[in-house]
N, C-alpha and C. Protein backbone atom coordinates (compact mmCIF):
# COMPACT_ATOMS: atom_id res chain seq x y z
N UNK A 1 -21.72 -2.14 -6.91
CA UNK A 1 -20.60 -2.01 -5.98
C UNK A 1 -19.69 -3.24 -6.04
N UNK A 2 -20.32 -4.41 -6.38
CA UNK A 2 -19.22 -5.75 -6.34
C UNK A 2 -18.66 -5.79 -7.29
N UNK A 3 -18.93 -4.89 -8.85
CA UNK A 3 -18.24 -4.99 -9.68
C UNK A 3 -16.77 -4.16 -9.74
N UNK A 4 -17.05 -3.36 -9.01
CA UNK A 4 -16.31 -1.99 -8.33
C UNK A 4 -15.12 -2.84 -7.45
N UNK A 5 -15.55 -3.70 -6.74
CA UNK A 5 -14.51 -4.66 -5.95
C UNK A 5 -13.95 -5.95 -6.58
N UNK A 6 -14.71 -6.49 -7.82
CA UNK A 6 -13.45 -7.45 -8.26
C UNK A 6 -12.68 -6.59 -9.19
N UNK A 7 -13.13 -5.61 -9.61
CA UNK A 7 -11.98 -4.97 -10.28
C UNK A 7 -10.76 -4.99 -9.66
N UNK A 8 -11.00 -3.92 -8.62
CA UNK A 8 -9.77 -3.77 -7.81
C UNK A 8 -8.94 -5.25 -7.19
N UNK A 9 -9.94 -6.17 -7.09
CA UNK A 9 -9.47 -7.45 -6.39
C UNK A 9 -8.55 -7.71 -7.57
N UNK A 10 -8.74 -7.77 -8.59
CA UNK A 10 -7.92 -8.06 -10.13
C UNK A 10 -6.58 -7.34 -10.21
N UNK A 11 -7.14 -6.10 -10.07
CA UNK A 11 -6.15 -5.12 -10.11
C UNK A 11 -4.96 -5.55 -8.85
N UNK A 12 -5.29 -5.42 -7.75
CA UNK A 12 -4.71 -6.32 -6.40
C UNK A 12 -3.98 -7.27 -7.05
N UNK A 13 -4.13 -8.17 -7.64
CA UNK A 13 -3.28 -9.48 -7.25
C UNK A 13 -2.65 -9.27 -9.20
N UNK A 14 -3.21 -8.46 -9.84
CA UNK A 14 -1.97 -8.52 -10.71
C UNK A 14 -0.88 -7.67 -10.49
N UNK A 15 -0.94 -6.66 -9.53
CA UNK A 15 0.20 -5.62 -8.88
C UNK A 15 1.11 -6.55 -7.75
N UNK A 16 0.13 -8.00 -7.07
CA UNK A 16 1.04 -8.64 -6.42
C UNK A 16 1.67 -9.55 -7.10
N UNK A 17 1.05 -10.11 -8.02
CA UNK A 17 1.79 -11.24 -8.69
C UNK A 17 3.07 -10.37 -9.57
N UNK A 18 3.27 -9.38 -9.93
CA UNK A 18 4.14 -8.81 -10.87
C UNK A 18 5.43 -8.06 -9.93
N UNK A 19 5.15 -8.42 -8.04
CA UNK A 19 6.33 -7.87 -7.25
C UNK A 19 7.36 -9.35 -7.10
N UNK A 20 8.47 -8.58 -7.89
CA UNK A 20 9.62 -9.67 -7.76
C UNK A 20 10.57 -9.66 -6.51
N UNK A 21 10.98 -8.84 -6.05
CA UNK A 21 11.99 -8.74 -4.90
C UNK A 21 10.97 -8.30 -3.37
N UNK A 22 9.54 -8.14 -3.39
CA UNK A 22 8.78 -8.43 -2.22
C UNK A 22 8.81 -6.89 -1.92
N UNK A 23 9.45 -5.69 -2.33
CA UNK A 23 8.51 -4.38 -2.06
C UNK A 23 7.49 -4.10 -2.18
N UNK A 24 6.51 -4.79 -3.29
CA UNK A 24 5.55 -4.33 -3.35
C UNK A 24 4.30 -5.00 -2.07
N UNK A 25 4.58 -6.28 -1.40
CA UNK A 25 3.90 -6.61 -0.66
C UNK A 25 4.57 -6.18 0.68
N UNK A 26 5.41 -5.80 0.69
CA UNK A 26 6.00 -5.19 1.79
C UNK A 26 5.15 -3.58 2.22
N UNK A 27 5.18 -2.60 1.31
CA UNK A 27 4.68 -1.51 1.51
C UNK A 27 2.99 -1.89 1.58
N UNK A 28 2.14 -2.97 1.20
CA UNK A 28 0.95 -3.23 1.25
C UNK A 28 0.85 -3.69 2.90
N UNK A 29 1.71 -4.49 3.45
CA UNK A 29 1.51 -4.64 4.23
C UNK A 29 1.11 -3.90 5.33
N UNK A 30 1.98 -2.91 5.12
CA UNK A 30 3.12 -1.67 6.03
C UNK A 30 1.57 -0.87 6.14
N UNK A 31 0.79 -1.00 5.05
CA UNK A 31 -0.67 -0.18 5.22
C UNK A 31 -1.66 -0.43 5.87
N UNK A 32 -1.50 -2.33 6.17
CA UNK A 32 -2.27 -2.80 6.99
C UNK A 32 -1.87 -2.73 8.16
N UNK A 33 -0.85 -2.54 8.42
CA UNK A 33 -0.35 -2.34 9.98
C UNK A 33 -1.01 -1.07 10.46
N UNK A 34 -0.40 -0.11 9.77
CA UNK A 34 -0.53 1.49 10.00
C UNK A 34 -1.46 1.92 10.10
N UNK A 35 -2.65 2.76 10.60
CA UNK A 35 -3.70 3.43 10.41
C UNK A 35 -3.55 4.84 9.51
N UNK A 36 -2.51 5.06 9.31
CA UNK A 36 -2.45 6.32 8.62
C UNK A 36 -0.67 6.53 8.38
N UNK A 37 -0.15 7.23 7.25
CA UNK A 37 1.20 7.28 7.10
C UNK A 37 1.74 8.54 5.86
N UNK A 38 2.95 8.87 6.21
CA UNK A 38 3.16 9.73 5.38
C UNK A 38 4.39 8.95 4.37
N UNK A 39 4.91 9.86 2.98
CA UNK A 39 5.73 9.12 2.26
C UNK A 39 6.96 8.91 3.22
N UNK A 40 7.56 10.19 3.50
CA UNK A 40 8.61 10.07 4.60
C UNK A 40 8.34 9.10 5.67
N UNK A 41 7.14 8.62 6.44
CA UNK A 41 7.18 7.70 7.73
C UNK A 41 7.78 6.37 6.63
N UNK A 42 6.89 6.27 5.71
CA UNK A 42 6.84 5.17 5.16
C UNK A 42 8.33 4.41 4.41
N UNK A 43 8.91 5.69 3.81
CA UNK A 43 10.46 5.69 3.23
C UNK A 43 10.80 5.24 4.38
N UNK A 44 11.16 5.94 6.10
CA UNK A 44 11.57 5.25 7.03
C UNK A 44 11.72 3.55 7.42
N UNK A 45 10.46 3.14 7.01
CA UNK A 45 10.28 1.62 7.14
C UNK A 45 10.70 0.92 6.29
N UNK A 46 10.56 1.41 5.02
CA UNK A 46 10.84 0.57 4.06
C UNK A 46 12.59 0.33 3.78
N UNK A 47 12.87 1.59 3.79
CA UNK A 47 14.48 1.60 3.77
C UNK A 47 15.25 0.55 4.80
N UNK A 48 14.77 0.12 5.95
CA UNK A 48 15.67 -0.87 7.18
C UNK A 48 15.56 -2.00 5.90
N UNK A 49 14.24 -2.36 5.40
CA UNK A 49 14.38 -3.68 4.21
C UNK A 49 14.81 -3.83 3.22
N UNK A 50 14.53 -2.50 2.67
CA UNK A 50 14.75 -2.68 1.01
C UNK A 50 15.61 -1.16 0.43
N UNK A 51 16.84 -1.28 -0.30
CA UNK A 51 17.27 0.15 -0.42
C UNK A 51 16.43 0.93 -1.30
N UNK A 52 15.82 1.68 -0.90
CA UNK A 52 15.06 2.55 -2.66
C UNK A 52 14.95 3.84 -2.32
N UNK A 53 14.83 5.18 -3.15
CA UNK A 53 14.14 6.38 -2.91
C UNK A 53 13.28 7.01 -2.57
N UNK A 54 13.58 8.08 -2.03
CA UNK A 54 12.24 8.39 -1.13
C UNK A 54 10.86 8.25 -2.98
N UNK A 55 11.75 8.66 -3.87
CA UNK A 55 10.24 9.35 -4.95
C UNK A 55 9.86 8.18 -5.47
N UNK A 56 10.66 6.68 -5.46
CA UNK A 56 10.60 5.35 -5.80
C UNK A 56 9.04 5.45 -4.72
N UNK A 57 9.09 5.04 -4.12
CA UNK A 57 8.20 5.02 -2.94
C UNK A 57 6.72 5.71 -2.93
N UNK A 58 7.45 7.32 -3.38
CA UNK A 58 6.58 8.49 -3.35
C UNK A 58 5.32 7.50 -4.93
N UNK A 59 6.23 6.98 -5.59
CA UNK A 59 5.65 6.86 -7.23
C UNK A 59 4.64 5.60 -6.96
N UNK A 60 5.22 4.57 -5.90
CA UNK A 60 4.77 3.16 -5.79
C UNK A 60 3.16 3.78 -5.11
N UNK A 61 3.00 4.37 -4.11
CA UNK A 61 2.26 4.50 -3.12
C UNK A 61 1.17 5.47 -4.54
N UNK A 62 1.44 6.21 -5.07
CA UNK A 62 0.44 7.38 -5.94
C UNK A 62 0.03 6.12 -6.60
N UNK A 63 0.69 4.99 -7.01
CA UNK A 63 0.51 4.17 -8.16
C UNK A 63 -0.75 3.34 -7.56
N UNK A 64 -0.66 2.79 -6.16
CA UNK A 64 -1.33 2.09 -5.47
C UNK A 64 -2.89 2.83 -4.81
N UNK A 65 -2.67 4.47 -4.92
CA UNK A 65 -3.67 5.48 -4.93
C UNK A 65 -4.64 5.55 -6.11
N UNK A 66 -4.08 5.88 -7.29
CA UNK A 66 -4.38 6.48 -8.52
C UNK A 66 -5.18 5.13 -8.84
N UNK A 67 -4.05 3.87 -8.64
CA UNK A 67 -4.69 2.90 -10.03
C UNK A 67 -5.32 1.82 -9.33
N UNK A 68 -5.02 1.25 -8.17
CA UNK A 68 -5.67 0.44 -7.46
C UNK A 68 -7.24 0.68 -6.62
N UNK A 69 -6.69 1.97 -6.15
CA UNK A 69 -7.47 3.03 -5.58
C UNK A 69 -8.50 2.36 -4.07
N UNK A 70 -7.21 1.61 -3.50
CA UNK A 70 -7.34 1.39 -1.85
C UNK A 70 -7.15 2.19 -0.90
N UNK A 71 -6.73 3.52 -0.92
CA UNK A 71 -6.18 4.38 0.12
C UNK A 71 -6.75 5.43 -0.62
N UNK A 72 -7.10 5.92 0.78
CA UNK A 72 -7.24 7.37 1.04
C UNK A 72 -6.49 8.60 1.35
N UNK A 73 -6.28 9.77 0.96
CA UNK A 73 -5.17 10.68 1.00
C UNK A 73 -6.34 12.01 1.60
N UNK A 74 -5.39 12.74 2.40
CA UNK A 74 -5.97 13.73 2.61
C UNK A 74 -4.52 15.00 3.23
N UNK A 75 -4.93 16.25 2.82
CA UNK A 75 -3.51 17.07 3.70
C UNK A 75 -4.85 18.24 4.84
N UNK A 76 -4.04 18.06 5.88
CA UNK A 76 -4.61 18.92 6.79
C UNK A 76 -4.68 20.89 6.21
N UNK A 77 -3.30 20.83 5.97
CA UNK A 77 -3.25 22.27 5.00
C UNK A 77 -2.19 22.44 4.34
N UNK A 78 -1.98 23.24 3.48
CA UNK A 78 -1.18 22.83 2.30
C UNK A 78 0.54 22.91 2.74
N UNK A 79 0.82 23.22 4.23
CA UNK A 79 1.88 23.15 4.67
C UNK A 79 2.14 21.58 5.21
N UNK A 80 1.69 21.10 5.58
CA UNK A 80 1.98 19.48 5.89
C UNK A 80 1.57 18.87 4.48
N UNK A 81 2.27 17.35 4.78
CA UNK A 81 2.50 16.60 3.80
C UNK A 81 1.05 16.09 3.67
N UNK A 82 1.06 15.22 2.71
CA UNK A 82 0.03 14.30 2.29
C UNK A 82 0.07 13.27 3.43
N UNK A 83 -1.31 12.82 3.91
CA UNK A 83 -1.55 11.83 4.62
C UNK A 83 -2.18 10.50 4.40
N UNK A 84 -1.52 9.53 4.23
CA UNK A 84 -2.51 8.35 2.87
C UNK A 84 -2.80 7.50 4.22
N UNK A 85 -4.32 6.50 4.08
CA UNK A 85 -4.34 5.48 4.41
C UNK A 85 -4.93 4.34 3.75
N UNK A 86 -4.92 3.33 4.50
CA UNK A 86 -6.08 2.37 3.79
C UNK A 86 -7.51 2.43 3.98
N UNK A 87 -8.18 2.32 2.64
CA UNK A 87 -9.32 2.34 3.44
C UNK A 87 -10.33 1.29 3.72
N UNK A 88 -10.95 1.29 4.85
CA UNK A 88 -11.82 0.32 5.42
C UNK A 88 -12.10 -0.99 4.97
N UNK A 89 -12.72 -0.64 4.00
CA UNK A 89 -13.29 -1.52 2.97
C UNK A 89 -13.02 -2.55 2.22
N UNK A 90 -11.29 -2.13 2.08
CA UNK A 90 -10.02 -2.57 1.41
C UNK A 90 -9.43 -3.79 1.87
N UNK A 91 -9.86 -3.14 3.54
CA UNK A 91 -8.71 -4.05 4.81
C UNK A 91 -8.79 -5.80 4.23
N UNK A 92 -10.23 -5.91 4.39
CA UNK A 92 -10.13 -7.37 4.23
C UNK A 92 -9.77 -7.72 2.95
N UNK A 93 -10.12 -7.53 2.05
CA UNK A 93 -9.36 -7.76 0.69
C UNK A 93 -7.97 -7.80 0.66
N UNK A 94 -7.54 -7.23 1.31
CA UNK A 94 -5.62 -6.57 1.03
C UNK A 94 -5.44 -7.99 1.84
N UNK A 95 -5.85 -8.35 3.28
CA UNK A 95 -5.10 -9.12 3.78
C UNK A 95 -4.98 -10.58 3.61
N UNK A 96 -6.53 -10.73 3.04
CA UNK A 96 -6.93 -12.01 1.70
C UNK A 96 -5.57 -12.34 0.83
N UNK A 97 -5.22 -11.08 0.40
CA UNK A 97 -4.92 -11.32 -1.30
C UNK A 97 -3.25 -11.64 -1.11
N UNK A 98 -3.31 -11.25 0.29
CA UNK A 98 -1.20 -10.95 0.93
C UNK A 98 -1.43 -12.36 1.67
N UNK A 99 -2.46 -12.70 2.36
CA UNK A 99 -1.77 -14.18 3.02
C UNK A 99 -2.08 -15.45 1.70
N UNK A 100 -3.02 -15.06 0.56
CA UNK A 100 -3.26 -16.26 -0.08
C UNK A 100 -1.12 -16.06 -1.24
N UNK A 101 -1.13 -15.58 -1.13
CA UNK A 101 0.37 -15.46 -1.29
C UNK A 101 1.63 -16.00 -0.27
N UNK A 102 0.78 -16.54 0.71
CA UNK A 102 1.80 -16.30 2.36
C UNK A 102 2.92 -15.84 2.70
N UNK A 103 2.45 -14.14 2.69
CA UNK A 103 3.31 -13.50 2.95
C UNK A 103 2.99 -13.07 4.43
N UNK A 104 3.53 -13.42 5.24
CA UNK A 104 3.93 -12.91 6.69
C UNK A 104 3.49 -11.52 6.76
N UNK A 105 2.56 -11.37 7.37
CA UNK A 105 1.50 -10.10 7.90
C UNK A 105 2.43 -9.48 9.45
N UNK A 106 2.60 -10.74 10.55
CA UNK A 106 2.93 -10.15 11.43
C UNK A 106 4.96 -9.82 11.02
N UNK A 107 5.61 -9.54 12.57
CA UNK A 107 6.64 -8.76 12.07
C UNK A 107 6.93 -7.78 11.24
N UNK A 108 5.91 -6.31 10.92
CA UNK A 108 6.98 -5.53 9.96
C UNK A 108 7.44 -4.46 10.85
């Protein structure tokens, strides 16, 4: 299982070290705040900061699903959207890897 977690810890901080204009620790954050979120809630937040597309977003978040594989997704039924969160396990790692960067956790 710990090998299972420095992966991702690796994986983590080369997805943070490679965000240049701060979206990508922005929407990481936005996960630690949130207990649960959809692409649309999330486009909502992100857009007051940063201009981008809803599918920019839609692509970042699958990317942070698929390849990082910190969040959890689930749809209630196939008429509502996808529901992603973080999961548990993750929390402390994510918020490790965002303040050893010092990026401002509170305020989003």
């Amino acid at each position: 299982m710990d090998s299972i977690k420095s992966k991702i810890k690796r994986r983590l901080q080369t997805f943070i070290e490679l965000d240049v204009n701060g979206l990508r620790t922005h929407i990481l954050s936005v996960f630690l705040q949130v207990q649960k979120t959809t692409i649309d809630e999330l486009h909502q937040q992100i857009t007051s900061k940063f201009e981008i597309s809803r599918s920019a977003v839609a692509s970042m978040v699958g990317y942070i699903y698929s390849k990082l594989g910190i969040l959890r997704s689930y749809k209630e039924s196939y008429k509502t959207p996808i529901v992603y969160s973080l999961k548990e396990e993750y929390a402390d790692l994510l918020r490790t890897e965002l303040e050893s960067k010092n990026i401002q956790l509170s305020g989003i």
